[in-house]
Each structure stands twice: as C-alpha cells, then as structure tokens.
C-alpha atoms as a PDB file:
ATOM      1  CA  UNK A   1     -24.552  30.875 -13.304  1.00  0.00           C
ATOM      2  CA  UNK A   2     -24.256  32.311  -9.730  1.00  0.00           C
ATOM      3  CA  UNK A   3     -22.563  29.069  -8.727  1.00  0.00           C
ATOM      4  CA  UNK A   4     -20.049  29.223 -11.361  1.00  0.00           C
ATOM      5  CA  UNK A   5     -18.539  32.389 -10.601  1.00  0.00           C
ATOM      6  CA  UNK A   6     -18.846  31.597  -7.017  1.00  0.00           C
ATOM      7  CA  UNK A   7     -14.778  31.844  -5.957  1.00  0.00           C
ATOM      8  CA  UNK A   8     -15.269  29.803  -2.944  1.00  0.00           C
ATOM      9  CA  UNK A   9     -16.776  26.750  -4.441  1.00  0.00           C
ATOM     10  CA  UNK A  10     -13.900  27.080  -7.242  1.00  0.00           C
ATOM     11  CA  UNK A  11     -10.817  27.247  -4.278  1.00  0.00           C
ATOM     12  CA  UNK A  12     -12.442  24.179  -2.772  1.00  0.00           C
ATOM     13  CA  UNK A  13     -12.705  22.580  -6.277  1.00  0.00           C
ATOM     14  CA  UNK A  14      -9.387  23.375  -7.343  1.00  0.00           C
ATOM     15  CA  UNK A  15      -7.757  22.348  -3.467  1.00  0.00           C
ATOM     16  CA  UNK A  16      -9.875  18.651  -3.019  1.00  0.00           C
ATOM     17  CA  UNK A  17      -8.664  17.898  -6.578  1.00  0.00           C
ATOM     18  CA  UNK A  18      -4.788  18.895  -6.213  1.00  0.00           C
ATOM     19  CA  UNK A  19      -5.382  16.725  -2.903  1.00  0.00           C
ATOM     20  CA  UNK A  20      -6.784  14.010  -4.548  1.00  0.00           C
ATOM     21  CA  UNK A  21      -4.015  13.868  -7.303  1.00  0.00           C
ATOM     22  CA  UNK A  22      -1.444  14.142  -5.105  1.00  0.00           C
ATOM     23  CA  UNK A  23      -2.223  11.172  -2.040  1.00  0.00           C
ATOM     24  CA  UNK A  24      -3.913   9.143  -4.839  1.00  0.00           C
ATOM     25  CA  UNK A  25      -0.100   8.438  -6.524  1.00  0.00           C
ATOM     26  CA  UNK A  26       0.222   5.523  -4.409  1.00  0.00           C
ATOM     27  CA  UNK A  27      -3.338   4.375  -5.641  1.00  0.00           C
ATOM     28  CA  UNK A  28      -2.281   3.978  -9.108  1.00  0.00           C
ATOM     29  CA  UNK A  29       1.088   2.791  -9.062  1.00  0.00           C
ATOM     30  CA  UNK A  30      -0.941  -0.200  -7.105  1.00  0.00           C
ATOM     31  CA  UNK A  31      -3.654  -0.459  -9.834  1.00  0.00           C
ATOM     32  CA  UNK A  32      -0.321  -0.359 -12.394  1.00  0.00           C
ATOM     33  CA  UNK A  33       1.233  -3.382 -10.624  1.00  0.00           C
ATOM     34  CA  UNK A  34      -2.563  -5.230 -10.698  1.00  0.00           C
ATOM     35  CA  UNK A  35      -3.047  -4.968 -14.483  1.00  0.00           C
ATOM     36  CA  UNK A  36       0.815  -5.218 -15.504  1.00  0.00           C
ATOM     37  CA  UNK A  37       0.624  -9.256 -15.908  1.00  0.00           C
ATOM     38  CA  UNK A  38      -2.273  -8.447 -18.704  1.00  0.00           C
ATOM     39  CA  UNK A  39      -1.609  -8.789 -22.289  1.00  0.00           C
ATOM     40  CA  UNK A  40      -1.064  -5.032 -23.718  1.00  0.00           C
ATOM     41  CA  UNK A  41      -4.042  -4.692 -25.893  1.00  0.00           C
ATOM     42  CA  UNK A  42      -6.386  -5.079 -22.502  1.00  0.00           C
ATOM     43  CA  UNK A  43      -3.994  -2.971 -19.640  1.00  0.00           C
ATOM     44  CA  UNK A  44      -5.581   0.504 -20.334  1.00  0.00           C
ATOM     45  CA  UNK A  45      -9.233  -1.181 -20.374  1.00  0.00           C
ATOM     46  CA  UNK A  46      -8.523  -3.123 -17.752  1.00  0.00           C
ATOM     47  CA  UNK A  47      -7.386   0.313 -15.650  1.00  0.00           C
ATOM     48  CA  UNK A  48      -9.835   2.968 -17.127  1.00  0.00           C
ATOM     49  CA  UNK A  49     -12.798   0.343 -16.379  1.00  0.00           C
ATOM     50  CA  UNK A  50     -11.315  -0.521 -12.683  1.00  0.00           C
ATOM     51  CA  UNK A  51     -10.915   2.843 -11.572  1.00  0.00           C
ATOM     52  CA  UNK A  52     -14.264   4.219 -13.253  1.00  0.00           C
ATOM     53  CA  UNK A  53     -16.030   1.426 -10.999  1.00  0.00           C
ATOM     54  CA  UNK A  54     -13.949   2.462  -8.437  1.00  0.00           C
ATOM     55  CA  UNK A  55     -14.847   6.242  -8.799  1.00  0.00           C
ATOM     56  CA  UNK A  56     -18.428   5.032  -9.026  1.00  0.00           C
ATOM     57  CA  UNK A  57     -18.293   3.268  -5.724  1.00  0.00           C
ATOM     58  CA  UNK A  58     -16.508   6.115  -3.631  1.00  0.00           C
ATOM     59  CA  UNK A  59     -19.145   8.509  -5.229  1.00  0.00           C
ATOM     60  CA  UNK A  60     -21.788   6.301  -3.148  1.00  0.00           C
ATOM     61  CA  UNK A  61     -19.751   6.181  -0.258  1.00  0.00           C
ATOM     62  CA  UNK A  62     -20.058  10.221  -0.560  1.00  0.00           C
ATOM     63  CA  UNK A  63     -23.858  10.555  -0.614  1.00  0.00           C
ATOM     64  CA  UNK A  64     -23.746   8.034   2.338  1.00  0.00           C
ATOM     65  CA  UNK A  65     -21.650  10.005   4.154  1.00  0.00           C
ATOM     66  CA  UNK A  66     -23.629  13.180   3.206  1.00  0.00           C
ATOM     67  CA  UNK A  67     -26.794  11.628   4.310  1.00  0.00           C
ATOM     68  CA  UNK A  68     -25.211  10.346   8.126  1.00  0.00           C
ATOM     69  CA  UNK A  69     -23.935  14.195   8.042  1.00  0.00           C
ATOM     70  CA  UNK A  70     -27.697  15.200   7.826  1.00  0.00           C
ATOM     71  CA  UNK A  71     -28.865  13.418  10.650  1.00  0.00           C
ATOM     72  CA  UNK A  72     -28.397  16.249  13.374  1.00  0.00           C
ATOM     73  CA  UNK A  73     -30.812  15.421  15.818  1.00  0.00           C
ATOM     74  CA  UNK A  74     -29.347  14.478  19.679  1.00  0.00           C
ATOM     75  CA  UNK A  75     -28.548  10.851  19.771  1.00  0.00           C
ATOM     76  CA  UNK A  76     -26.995  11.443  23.555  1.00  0.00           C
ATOM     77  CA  UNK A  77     -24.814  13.621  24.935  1.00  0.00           C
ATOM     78  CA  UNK A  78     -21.000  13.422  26.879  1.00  0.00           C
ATOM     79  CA  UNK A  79     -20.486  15.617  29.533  1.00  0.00           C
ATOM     80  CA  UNK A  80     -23.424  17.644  28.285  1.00  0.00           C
ATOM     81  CA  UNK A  81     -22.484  17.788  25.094  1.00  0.00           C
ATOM     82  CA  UNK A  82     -25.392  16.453  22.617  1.00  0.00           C
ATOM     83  CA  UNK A  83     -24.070  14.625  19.643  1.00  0.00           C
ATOM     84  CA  UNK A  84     -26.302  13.684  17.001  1.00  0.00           C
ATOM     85  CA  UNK A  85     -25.195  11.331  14.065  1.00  0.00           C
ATOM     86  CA  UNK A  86     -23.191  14.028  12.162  1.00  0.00           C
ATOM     87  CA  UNK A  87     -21.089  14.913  15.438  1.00  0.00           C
ATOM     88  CA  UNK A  88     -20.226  11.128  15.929  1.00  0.00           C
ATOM     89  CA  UNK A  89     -19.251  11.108  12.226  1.00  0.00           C
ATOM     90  CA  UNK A  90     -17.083  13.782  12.205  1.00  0.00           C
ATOM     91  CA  UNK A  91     -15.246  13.020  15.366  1.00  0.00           C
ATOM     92  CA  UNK A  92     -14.554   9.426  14.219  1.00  0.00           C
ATOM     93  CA  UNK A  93     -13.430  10.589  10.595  1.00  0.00           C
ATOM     94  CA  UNK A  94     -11.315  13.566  11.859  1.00  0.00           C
ATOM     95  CA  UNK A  95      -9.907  11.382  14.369  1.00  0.00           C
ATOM     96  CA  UNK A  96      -9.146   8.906  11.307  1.00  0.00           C
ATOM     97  CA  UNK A  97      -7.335  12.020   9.198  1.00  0.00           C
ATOM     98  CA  UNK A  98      -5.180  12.652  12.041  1.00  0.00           C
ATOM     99  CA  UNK A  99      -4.371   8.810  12.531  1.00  0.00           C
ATOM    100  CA  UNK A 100      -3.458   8.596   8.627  1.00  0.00           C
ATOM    101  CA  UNK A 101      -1.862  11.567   8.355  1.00  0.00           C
ATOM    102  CA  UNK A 102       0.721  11.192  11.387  1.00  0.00           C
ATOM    103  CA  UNK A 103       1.407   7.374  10.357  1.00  0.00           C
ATOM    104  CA  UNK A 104       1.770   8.614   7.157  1.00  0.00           C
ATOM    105  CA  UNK A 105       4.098  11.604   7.925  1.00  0.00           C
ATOM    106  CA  UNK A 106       6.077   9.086   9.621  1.00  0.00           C
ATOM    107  CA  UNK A 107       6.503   6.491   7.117  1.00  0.00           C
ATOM    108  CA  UNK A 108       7.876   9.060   4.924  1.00  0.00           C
ATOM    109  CA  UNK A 109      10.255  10.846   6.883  1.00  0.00           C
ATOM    110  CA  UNK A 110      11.681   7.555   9.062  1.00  0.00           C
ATOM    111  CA  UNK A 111      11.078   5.263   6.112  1.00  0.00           C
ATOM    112  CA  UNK A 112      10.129   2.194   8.787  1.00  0.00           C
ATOM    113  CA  UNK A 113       7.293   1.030   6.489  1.00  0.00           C
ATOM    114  CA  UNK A 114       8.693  -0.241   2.858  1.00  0.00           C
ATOM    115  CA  UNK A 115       5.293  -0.929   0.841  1.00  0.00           C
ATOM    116  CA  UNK A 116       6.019  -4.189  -0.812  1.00  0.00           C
ATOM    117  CA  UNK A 117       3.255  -4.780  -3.600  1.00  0.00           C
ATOM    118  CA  UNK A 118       2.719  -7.941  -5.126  1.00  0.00           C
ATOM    119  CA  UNK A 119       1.640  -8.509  -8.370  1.00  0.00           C
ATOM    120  CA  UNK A 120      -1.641 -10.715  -9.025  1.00  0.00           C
ATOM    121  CA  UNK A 121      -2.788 -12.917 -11.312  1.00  0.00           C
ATOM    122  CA  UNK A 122      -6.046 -13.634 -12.736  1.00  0.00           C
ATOM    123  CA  UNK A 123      -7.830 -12.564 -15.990  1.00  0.00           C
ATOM    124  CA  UNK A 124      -9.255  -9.013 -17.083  1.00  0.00           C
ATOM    125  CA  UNK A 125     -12.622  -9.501 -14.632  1.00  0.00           C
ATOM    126  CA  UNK A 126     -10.601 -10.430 -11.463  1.00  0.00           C
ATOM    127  CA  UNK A 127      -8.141  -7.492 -11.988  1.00  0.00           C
ATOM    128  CA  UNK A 128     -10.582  -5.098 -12.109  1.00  0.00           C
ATOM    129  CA  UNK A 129     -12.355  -6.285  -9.347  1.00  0.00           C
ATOM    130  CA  UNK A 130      -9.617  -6.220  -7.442  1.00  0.00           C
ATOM    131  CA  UNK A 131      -9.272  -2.391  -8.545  1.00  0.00           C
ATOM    132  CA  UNK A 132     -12.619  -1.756  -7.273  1.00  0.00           C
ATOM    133  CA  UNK A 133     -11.504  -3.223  -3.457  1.00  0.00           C
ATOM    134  CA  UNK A 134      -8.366  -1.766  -3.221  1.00  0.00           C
ATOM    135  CA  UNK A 135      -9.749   1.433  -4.035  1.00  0.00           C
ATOM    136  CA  UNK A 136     -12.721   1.409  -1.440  1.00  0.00           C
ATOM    137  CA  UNK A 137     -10.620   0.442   1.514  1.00  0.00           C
ATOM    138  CA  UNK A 138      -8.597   3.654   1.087  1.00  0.00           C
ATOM    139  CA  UNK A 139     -11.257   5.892  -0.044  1.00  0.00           C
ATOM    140  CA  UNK A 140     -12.696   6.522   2.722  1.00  0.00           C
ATOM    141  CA  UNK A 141     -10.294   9.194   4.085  1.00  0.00           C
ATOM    142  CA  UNK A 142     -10.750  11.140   0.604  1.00  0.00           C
ATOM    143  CA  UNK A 143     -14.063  11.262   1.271  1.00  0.00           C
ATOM    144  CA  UNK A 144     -13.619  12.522   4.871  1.00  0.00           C
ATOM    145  CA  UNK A 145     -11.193  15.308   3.456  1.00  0.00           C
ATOM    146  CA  UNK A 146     -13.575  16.012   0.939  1.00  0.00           C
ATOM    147  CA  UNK A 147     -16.464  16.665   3.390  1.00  0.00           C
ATOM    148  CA  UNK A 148     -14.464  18.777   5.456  1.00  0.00           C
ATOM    149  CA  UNK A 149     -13.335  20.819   2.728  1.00  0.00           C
ATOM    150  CA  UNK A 150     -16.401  22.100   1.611  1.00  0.00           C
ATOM    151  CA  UNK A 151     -20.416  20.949   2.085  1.00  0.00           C
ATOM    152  CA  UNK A 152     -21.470  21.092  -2.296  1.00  0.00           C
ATOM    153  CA  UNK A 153     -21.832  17.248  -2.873  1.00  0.00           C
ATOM    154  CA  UNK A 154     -21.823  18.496  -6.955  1.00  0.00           C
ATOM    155  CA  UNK A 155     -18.206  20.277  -6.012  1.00  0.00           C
ATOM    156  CA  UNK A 156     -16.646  17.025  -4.472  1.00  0.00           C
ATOM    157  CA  UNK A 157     -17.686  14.531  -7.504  1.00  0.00           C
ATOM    158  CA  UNK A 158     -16.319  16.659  -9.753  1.00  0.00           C
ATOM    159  CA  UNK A 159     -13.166  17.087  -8.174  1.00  0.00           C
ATOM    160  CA  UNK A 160     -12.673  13.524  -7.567  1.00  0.00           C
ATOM    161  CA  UNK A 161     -14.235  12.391 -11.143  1.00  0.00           C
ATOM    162  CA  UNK A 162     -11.388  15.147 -12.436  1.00  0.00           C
ATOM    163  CA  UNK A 163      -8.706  14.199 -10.743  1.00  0.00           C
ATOM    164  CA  UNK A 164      -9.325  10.382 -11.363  1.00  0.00           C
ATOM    165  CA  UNK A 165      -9.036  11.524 -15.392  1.00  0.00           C
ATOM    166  CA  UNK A 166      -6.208  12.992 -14.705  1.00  0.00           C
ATOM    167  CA  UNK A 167      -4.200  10.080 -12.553  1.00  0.00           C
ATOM    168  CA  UNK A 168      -5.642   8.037 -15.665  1.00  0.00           C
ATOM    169  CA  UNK A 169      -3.747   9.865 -18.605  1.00  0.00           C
ATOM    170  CA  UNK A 170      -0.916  11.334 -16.395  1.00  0.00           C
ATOM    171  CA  UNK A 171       0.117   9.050 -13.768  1.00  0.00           C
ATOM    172  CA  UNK A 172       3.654   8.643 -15.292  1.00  0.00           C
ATOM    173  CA  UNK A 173       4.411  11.806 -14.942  1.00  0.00           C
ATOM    174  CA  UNK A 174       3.029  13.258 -11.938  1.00  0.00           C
ATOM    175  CA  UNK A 175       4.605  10.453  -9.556  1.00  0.00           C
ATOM    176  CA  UNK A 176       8.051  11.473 -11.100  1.00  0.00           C
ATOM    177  CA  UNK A 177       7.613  14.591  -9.955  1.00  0.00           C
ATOM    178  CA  UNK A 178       6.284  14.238  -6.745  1.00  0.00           C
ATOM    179  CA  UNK A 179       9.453  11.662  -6.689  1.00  0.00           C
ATOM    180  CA  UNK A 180      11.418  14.866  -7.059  1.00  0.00           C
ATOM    181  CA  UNK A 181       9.588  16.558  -4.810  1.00  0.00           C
ATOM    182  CA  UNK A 182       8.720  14.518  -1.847  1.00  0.00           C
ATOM    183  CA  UNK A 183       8.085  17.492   0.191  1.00  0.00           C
ATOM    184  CA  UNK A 184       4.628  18.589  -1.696  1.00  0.00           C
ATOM    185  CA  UNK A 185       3.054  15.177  -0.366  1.00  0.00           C
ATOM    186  CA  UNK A 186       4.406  15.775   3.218  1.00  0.00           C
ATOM    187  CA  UNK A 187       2.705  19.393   2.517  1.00  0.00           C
ATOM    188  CA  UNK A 188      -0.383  17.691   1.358  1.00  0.00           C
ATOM    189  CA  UNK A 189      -0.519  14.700   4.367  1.00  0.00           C
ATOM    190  CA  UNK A 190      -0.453  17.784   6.862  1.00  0.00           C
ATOM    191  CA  UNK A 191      -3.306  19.484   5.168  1.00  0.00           C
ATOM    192  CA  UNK A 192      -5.085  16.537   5.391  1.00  0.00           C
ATOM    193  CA  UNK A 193      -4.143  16.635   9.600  1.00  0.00           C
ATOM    194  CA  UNK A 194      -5.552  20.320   9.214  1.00  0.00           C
ATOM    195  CA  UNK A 195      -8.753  18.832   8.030  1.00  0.00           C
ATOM    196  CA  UNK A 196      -8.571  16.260  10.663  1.00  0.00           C
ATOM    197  CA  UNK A 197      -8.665  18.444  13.190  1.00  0.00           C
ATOM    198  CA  UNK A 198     -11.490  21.425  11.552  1.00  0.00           C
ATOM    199  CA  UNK A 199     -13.584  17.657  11.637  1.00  0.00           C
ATOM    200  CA  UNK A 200     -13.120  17.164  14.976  1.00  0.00           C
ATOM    201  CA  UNK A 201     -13.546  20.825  16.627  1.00  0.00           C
ATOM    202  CA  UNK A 202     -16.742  20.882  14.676  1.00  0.00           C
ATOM    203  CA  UNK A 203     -17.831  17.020  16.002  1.00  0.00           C
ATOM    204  CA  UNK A 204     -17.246  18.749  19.153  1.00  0.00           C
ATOM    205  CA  UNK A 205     -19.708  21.634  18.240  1.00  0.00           C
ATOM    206  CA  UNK A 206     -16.710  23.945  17.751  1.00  0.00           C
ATOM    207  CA  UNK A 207     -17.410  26.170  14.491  1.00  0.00           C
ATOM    208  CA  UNK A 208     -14.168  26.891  12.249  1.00  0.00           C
ATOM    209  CA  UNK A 209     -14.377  28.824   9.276  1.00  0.00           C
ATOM    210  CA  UNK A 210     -12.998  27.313   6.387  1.00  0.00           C
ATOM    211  CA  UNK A 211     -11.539  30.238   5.170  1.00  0.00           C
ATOM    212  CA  UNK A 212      -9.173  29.602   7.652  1.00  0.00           C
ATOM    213  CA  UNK A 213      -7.936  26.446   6.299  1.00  0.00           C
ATOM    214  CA  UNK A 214      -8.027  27.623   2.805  1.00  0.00           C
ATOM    215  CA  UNK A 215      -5.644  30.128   3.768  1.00  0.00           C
ATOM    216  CA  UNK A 216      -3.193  28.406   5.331  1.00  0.00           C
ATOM    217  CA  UNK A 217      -2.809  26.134   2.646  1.00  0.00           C
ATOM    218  CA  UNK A 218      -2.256  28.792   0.485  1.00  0.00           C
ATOM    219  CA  UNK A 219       0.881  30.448   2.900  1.00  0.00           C
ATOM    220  CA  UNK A 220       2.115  26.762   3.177  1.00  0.00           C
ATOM    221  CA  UNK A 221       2.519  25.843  -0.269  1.00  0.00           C
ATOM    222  CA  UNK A 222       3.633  29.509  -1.344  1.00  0.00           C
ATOM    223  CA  UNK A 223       6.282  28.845   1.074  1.00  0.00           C
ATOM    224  CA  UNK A 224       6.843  25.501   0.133  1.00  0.00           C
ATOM    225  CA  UNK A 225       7.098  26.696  -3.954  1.00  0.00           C
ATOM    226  CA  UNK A 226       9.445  29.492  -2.673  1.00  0.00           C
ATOM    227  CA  UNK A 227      11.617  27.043  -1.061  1.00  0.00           C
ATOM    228  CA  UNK A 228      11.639  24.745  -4.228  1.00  0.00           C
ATOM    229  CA  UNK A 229      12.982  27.262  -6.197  1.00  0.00           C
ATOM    230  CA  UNK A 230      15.242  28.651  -4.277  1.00  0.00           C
ATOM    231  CA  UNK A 231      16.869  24.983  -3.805  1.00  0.00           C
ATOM    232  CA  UNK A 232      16.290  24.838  -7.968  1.00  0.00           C
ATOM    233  CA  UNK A 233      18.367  28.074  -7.908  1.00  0.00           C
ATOM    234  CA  UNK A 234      21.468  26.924  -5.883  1.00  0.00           C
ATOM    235  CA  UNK A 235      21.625  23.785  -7.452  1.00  0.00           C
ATOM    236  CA  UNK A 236      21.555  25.286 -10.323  1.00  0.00           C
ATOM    237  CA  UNK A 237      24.392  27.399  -9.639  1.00  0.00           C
ATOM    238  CA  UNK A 238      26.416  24.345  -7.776  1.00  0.00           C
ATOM    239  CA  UNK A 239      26.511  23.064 -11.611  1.00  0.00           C
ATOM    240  CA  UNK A 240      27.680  25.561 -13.112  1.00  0.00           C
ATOM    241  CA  UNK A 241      30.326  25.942 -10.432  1.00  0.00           C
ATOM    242  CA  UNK A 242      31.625  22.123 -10.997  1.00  0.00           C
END
C-alpha cells in the first residue's frame, strides 16, 4: 500500500509511459506496414501476438540490464576513476541517448532522412517474427530511458506493458495527433538527451537527483502546452477573420 501512494514512483510511471507512447509511433506504423499484406481476419492477431512477444523480449532485456547495473564492484579505473560494470553501462547507454536523440532531432527538423518502409511478405509466423526483431533492435534505448528514469524494475514493466496496450488499441489516433503536433516528439527526443546525459554524469560517479529531471520536464511541456494553445487560439481567430 505504501508503494501505491508513493507520488514519486507514480510521476516516473506516468513520464516512462507518455515517453514510451510517444517515440514508439514510429514502431507501430512499421509493425502496421508488416502485417498489412495479411488477410483481415488474422492482422490484429498477427499485431497483438507480435508486439506481446515483443514486449516479452524487451522485458528480458530489462532484468539484464538491471542485473549488469548491479554489478558495482571496480573493474578498473581511468584517470583514477574506478568503474565497475554499472559505470561502463551507463556511460555507453547515455552516450547512446544522446547519439539517438541528436540524429533524431535532426532528422526531424532538416528532414535529410525520409524513412522508406517496405512492406514484407510471408505468412502469419514470419510476420510476427519479424515484429519480434524489429522491435528488439530499437528497444534498447527505451530500456536505457527507462533505467534512468527511475530504479523500480515493477514501475518500468508496467509502464511499458501499458503503453504497449495502448499503441495496440490507439495507434490511429495518437500518430494523427502527434502529426499535428510534431513539436511534443521533438519535446520528448530532448528529454530523452536529458536522460542521456543524468546516465552519463552518474557513469562518471556524478550523482543527479532525479527530481531534477522530473521537473524540467514538467516546465518544458507546460510551456510547450501553453504554446499549443496559444497557436490553437490565433488560428482560431485567423478563421474567423477570413
């Protein structure tokens, strides 16, 4: 009970799974393309059963994550700086956040990289199989982000198993509106840079609290959902001017 009405684990909870939602768009409309070539009756099966294998699978790759993070014993030390297996870990995957997130950034502000997704072919077992690969070659920075988001293995599962329902049943919807609002993923590809670099100062045996990220999410996208209306407003009043 004392967990449940613990506010902190809740904000982390309620952030990794808005996170989740939003960067895993892409994810689906990918796993949409895969099954589209199947007959109708066997699309939704095809996607519920390829992503729950999928969720399954970056679950693991969680708890093996968690258990490299446990290993804090020296291994060697830089400039005499110890690092122990958990150090190494976090160095590598904030160093990977900040990679992805500034290629990322990019992409979507200069538009260099067009995506160009093929469908496939090949009956119910291949697609979902396929499902399964795509999704572990691009979970890994969700689990990264995860970790550095909060340390409650039992918090991150349940955000991702929750916001895999939800990309499920509404992925329709939400990547029309993050098609009309292109900004919130920008917004949420710099939190994950944020992360990046909390995983790296703390690789580096620099201690940040995560309160600190927390609340600079918060003034980010309050800004952010102060500047969406406001543009909501004007436009609104452009139209009634024509």
């Amino acid at each position: 009970m004392d967990i449940l009405l613990d506010y902190h684990l809740w904000v982390s909870f309620l952030t990794l799974a808005s996170l989740e939602i939003i960067l895993g768009i892409d994810n689906v409309v990918f796993v949409a393309l895969l099954v589209g070539h199947l007959p109708d009756a066997q699309r939704q099966k095809a996607r519920i059963i390829g992503l729950s294998l999928a969720l399954v699978m970056r679950i693991l790759l969680l708890l093996g994550v968690a258990w490299i993070i446990s290993l804090e014993n020296p291994l060697f030390a830089v400039f005499d700086h110890a690092l122990s297996g958990k150090d190494i870990l976090l160095l590598f995957g904030g160093g990977f956040l900040l990679y992805k997130g500034t290629n990322s950034i990019h992409d979507e502000v200069t538009g260099d990289a067009v995506e160009h997704y093929t469908a496939k072919t090949g009956g119910m077992a291949s697609v979902i199989a396929q499902v399964v690969f795509i999704d572990i070659i691009f979970s890994f920075d969700s689990v990264m982000t995860a970790v550095g988001l909060t340390t409650s293995i039992p918090v991150i599962i349940a955000a991702m198993t929750v916001a895999m329902v939800v990309m499920i049943f509404s992925s329709g919807y939400i990547s029309s509106f993050i098609e009309r609002f292109p900004t919130l993923k920008i917004l949420a590809l710099s939190f994950i840079m944020l992360i990046g670099i909390f995983l790296v100062a703390e690789g580096l045996g620099i201690h940040v609290p995560k309160g600190y990220i927390y609340f600079a999410m918060a003034f980010s996208l309050s800004v952010e959902t102060l500047n969406l209306v406001s543009r909501k407003r004007k436009q609104k009043r452009n139209n009634q001017i024509l």
